[in-house]
N, C-alpha and C. Protein backbone atom coordinates (compact mmCIF):
# COMPACT_ATOMS: atom_id res chain seq x y z
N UNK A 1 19.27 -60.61 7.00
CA UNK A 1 20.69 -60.28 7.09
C UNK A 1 21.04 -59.30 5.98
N UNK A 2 21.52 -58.43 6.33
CA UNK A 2 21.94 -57.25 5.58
C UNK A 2 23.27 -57.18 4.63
N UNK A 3 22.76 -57.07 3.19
CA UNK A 3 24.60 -57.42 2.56
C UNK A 3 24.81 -55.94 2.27
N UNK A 4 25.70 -55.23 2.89
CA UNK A 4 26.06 -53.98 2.55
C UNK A 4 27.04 -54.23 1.40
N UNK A 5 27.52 -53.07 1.05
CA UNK A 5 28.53 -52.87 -0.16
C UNK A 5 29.35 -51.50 0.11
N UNK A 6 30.67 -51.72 -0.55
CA UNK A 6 31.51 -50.30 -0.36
C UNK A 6 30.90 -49.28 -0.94
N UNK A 7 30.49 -48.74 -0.40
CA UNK A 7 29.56 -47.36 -1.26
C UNK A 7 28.53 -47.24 -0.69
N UNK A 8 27.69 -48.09 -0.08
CA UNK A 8 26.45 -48.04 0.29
C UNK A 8 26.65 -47.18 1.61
N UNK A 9 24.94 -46.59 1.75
CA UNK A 9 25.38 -45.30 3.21
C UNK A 9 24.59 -46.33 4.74
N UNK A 10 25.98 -46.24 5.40
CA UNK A 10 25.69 -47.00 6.48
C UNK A 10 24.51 -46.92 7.23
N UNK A 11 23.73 -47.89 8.09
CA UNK A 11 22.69 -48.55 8.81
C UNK A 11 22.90 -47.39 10.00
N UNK A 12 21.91 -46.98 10.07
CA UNK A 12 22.20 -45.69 11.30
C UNK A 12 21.90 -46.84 12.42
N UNK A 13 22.25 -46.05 13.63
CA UNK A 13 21.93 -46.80 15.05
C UNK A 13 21.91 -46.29 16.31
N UNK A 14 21.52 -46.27 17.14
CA UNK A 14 21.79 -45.51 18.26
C UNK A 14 21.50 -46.60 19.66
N UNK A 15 22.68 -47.16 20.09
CA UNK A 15 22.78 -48.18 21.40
C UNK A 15 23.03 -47.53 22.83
N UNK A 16 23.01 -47.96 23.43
CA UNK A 16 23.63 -48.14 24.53
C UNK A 16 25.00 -48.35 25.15
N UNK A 17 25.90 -47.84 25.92
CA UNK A 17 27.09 -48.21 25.50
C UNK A 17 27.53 -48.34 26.98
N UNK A 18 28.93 -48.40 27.19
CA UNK A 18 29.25 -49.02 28.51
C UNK A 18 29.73 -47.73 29.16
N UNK A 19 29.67 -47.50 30.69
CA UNK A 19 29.44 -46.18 31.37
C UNK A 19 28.44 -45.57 31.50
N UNK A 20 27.56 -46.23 30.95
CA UNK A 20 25.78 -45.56 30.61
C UNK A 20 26.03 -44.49 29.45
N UNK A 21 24.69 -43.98 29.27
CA UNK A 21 24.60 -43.29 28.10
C UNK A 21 24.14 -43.99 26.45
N UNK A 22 24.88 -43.23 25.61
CA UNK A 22 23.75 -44.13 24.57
C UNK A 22 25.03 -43.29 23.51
N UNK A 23 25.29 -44.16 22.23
CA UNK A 23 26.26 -44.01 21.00
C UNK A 23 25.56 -44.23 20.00
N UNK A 24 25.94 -43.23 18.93
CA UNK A 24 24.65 -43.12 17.48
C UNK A 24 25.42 -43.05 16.59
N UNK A 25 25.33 -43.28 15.52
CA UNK A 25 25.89 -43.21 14.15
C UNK A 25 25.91 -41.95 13.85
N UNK A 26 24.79 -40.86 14.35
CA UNK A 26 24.62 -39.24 13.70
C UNK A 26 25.99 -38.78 14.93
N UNK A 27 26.21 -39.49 16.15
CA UNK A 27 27.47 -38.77 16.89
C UNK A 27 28.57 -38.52 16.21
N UNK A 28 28.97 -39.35 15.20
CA UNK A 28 30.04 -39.26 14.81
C UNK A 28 29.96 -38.76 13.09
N UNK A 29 29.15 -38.03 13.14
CA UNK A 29 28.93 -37.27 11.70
C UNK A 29 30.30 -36.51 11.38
N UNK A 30 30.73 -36.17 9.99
CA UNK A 30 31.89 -35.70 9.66
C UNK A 30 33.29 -35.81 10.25
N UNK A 31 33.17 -37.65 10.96
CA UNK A 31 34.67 -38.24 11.36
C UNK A 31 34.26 -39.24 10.56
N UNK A 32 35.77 -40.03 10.24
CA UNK A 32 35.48 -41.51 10.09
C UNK A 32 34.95 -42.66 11.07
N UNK A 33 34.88 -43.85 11.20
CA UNK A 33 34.24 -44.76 12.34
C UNK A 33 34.95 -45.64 11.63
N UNK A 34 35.62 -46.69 12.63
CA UNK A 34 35.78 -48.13 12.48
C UNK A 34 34.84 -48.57 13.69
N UNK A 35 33.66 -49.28 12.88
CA UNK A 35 32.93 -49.88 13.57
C UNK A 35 33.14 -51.66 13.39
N UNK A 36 33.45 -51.63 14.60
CA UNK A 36 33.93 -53.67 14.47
C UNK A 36 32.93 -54.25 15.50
N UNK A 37 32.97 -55.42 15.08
CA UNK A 37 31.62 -56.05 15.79
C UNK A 37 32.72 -57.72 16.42
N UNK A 38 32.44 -58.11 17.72
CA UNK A 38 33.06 -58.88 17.96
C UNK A 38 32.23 -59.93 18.85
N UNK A 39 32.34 -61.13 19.05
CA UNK A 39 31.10 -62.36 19.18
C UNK A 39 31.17 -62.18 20.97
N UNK A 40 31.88 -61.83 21.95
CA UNK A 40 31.79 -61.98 23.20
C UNK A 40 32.98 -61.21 23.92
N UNK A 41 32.76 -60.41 24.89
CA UNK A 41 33.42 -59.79 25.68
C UNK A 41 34.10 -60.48 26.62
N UNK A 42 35.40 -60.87 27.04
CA UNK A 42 36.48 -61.32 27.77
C UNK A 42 36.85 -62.64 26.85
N UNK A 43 36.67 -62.60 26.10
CA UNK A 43 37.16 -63.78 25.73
C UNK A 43 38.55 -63.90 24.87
N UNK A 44 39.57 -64.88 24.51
CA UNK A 44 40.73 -64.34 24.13
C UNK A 44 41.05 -63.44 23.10
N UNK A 45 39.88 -64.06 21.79
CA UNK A 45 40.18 -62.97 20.53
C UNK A 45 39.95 -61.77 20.57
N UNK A 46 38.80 -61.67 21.43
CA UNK A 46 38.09 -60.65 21.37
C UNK A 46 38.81 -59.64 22.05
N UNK A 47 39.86 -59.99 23.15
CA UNK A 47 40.26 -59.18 24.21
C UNK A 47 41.37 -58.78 23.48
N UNK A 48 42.07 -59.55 22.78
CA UNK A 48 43.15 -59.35 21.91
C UNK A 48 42.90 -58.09 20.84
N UNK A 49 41.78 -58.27 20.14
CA UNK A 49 41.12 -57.11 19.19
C UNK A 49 40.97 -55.93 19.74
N UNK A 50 40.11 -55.59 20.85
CA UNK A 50 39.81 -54.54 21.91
C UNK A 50 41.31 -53.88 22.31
N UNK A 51 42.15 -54.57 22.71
CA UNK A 51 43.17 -54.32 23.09
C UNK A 51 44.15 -53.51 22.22
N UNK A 52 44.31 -54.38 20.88
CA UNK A 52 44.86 -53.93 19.82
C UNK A 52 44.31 -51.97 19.47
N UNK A 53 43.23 -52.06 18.93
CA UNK A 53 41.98 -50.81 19.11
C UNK A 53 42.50 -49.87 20.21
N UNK A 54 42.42 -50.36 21.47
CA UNK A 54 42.97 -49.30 22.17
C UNK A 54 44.53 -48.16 22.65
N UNK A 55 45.33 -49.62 21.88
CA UNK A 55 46.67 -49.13 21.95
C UNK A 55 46.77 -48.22 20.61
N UNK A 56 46.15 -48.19 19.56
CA UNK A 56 46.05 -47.35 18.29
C UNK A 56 44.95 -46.04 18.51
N UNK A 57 44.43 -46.28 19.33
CA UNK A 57 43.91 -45.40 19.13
C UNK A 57 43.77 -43.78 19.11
N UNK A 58 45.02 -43.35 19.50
CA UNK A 58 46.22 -41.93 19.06
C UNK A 58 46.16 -41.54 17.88
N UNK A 59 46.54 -42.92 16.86
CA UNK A 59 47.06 -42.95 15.95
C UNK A 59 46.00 -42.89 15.21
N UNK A 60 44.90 -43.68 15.52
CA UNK A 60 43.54 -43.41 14.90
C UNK A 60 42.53 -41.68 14.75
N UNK A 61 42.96 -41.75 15.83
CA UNK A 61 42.45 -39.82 16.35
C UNK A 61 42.94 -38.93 15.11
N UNK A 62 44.20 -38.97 14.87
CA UNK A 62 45.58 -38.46 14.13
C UNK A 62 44.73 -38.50 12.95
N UNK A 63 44.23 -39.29 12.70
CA UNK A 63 43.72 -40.37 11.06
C UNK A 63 42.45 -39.64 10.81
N UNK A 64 42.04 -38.61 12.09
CA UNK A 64 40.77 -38.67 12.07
C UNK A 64 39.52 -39.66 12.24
N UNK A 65 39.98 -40.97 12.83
CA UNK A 65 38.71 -41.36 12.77
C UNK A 65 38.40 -41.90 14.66
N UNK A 66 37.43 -42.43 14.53
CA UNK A 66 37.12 -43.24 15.97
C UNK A 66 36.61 -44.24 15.69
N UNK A 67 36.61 -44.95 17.07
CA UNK A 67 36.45 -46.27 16.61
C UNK A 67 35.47 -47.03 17.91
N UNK A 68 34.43 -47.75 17.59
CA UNK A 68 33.67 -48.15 18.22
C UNK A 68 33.25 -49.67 18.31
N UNK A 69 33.43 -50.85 19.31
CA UNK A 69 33.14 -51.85 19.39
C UNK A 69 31.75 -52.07 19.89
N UNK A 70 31.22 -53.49 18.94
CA UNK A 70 29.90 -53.64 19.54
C UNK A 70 29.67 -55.22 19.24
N UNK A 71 28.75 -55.65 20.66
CA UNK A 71 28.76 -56.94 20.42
C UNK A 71 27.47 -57.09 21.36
N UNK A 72 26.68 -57.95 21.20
CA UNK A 72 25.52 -58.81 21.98
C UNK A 72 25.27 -58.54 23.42
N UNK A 73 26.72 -58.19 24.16
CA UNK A 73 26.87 -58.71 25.05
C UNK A 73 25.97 -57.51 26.25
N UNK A 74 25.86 -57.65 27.09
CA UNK A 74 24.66 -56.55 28.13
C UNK A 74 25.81 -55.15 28.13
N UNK A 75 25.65 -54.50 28.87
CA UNK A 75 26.02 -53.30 28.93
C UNK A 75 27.11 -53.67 30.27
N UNK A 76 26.51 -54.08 31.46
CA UNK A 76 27.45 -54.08 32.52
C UNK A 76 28.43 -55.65 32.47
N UNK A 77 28.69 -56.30 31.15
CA UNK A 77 29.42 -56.87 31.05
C UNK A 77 30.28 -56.16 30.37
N UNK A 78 30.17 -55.41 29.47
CA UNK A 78 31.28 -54.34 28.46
C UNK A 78 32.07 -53.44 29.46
N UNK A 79 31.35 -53.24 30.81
CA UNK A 79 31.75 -51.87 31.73
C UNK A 79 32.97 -52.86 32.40
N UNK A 80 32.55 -54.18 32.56
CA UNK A 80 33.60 -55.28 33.55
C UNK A 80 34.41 -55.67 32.81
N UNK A 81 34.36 -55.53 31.05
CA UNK A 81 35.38 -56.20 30.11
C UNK A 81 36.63 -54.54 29.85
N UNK A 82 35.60 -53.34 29.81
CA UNK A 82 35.89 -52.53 29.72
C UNK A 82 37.55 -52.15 31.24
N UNK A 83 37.18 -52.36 32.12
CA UNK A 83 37.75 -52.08 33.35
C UNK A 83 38.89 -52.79 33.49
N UNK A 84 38.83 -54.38 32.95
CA UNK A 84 39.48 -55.43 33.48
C UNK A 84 40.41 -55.16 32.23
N UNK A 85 40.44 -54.53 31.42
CA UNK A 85 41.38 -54.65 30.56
C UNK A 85 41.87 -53.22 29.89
N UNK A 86 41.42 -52.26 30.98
CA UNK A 86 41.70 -50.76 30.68
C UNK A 86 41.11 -50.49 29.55
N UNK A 87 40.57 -51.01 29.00
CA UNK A 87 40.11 -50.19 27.37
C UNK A 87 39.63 -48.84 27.13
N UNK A 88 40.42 -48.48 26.30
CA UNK A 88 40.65 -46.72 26.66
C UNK A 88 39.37 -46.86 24.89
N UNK A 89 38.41 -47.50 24.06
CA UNK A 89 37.71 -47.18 23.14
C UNK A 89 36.20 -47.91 23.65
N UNK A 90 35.43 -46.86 23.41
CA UNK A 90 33.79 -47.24 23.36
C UNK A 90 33.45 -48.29 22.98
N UNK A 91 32.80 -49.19 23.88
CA UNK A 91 31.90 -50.57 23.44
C UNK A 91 30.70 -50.34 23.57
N UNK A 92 29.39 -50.90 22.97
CA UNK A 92 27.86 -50.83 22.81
C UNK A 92 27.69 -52.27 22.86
N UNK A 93 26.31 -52.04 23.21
CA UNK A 93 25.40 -53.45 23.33
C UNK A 93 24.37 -53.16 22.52
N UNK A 94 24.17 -54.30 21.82
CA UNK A 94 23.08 -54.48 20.99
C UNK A 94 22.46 -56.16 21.12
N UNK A 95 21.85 -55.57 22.47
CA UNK A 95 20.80 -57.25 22.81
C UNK A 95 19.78 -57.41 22.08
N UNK A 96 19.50 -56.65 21.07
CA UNK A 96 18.00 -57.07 20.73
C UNK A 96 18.70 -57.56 19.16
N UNK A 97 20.28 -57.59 18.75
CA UNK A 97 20.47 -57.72 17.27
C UNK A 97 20.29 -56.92 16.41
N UNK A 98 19.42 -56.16 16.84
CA UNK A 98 19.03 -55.36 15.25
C UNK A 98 20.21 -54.52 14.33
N UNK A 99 20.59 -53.85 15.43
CA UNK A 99 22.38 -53.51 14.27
C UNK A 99 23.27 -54.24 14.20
N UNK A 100 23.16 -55.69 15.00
CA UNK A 100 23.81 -56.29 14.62
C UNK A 100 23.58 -56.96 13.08
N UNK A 101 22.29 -57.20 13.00
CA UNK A 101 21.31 -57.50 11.86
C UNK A 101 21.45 -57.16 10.73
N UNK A 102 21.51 -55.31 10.95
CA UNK A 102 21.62 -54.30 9.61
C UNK A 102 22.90 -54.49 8.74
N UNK A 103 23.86 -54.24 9.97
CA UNK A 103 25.29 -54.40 9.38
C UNK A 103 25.56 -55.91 8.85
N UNK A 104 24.70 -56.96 8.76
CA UNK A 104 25.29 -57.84 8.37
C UNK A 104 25.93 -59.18 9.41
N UNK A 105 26.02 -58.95 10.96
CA UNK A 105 26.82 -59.06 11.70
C UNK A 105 26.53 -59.93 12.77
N UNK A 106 25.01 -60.46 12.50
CA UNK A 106 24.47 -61.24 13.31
C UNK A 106 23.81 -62.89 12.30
N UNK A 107 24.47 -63.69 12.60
CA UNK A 107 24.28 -64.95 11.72
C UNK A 107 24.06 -66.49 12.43
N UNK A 108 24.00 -67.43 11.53
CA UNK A 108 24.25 -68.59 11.68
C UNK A 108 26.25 -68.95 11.85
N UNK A 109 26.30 -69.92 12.97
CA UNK A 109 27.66 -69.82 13.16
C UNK A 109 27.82 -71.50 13.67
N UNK A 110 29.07 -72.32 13.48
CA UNK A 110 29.00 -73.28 14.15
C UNK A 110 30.42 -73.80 15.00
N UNK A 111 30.43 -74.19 15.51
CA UNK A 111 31.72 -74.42 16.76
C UNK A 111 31.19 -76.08 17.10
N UNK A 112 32.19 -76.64 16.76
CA UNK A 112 32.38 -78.44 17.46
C UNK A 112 31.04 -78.82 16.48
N UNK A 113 30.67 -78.95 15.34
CA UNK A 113 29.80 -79.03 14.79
C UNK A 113 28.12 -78.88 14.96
N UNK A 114 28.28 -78.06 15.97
CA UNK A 114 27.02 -76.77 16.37
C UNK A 114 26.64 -75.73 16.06
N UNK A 115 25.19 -75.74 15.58
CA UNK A 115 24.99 -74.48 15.00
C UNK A 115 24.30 -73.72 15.80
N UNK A 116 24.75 -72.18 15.98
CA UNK A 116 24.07 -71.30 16.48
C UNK A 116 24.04 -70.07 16.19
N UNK A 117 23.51 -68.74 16.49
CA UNK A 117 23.47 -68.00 16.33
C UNK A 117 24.19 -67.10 16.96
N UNK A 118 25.19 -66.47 16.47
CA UNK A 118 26.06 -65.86 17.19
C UNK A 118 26.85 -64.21 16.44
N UNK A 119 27.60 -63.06 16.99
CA UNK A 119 27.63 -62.51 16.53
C UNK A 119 28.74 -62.83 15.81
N UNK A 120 29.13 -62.27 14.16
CA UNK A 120 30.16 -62.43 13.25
C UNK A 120 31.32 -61.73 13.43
N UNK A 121 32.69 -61.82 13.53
CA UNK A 121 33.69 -61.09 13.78
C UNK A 121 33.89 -60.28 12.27
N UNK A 122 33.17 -58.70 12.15
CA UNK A 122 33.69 -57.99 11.23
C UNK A 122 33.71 -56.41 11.60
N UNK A 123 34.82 -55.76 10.49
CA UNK A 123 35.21 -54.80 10.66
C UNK A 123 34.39 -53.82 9.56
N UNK A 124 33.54 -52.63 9.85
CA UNK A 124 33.30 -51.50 8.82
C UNK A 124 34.60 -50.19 8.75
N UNK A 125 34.43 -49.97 8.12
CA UNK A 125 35.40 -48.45 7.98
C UNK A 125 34.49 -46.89 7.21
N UNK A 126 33.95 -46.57 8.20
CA UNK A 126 32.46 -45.38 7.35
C UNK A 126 33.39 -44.13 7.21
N UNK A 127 33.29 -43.81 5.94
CA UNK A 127 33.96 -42.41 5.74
C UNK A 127 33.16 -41.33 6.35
N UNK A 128 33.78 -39.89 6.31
CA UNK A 128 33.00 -39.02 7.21
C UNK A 128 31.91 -38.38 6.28
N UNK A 129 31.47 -39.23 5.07
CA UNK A 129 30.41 -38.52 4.16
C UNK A 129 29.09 -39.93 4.54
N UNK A 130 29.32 -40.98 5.70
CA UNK A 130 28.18 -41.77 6.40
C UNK A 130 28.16 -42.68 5.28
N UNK A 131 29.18 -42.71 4.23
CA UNK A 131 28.72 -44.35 3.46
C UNK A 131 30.27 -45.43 3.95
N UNK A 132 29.75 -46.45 3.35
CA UNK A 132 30.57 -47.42 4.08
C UNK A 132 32.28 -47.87 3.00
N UNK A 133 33.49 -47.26 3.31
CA UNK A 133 34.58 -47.25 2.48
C UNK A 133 35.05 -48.80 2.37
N UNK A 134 35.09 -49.54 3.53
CA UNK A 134 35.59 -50.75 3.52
C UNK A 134 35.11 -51.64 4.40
N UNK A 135 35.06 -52.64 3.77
CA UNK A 135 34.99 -53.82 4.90
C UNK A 135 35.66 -55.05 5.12
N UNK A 136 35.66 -55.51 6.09
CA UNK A 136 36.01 -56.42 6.67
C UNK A 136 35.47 -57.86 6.77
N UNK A 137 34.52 -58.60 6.02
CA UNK A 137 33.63 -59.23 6.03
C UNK A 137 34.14 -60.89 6.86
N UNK A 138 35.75 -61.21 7.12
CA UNK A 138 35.78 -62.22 7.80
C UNK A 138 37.48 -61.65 8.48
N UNK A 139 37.12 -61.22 9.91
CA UNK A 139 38.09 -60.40 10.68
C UNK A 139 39.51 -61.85 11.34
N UNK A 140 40.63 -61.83 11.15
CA UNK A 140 41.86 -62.49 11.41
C UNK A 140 42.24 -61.36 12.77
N UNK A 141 42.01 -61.65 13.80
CA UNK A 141 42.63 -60.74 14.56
C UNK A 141 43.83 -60.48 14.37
N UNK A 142 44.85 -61.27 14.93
CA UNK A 142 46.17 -60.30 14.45
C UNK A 142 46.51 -59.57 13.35
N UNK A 143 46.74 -58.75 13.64
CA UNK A 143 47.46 -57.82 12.65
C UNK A 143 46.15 -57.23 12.28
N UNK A 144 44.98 -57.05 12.42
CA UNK A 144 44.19 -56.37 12.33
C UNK A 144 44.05 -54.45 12.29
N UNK A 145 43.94 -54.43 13.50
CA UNK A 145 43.77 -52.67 14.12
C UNK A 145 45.04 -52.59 13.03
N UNK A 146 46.04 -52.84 12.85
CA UNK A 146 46.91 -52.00 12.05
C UNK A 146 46.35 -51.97 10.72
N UNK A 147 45.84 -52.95 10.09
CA UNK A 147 45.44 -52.90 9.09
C UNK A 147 44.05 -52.15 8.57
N UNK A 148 43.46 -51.52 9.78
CA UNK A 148 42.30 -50.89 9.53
C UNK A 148 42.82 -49.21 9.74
N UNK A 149 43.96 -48.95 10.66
CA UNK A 149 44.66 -47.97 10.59
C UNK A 149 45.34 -47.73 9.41
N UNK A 150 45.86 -48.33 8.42
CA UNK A 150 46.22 -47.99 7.35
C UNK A 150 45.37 -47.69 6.20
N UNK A 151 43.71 -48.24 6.67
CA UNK A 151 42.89 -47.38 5.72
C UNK A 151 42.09 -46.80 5.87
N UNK A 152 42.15 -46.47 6.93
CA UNK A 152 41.75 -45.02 7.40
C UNK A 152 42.45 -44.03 7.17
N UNK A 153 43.91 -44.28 7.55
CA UNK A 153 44.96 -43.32 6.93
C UNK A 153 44.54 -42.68 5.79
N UNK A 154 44.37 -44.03 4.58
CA UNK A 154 44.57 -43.92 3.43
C UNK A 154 42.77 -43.44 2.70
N UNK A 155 41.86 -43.00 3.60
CA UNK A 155 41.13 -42.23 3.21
C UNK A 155 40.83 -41.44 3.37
């Protein structure tokens, strides 16, 4: 498991993403990225987060940055989470973990006193010089996307 730090130069990657095709860390060279990682596609928080993300995301453009969701989940489940809920921002799959891994983002987790392995709800913020400005290390959905819009703004 990967402990990044503010400063450190982000975990390159290059996935798969929903619509087909494939999303890389070198795509988005000289923008910012809010890269957020979220544990399962349709589910309430998650849809709530996605949602949030997409209604900002004007405002994010404005900010200069983009913003990219990624979670475990297959590709043609992101395209059906993607559809069913209009999401106007890029989701990726990462089934094998490994960026989920790098970033930190793939862990031990427990629910009803079960432990499993599951993905971690967190937020990166990569400046457009590819190191990592902020993070998010335990994500509160609400009020979130605004709060990652304000530091993006503010870099």
């Amino acid at each position: 498991m990967a402990d990044l730090a503010e400063g450190s130069r982000a975990p390159a990657f290059a996935l798969p993403r929903d619509g087909g095709g494939q999303v890389s860390l070198a795509g988005f060279k000289g923008r910012k990225l809010v890269l957020y990682f979220y544990p399962k596609a349709d589910t309430s928080g998650c849809t709530i987060e996605a949602n949030d993300f997409s209604k900002l995301r004007s405002a994010f453009a404005k900010a200069g940055a983009d913003i990219l969701g990624v979670s475990a989940d297959p590709v043609k489940a992101l395209d059906k989470f993607r559809d069913k809920h209009k999401l106007t921002i890029p989701l990726a799959s990462d089934e094998t973990h490994k960026m989920l891994a790098a970033y930190g983002a793939w862990g031990e987790k427990s629910m009803y006193g079960r432990k499993y392995m599951g993905v971690m709800r967190k937020t990166f913020l990569i400046g457009t010089d590819g190191k990592i400005a902020q993070i998010w290390p335990k994500v509160t959905v609400a009020g979130h996307a605004d709060e990652v819009l304000a530091a993006a703004k503010a870099l």
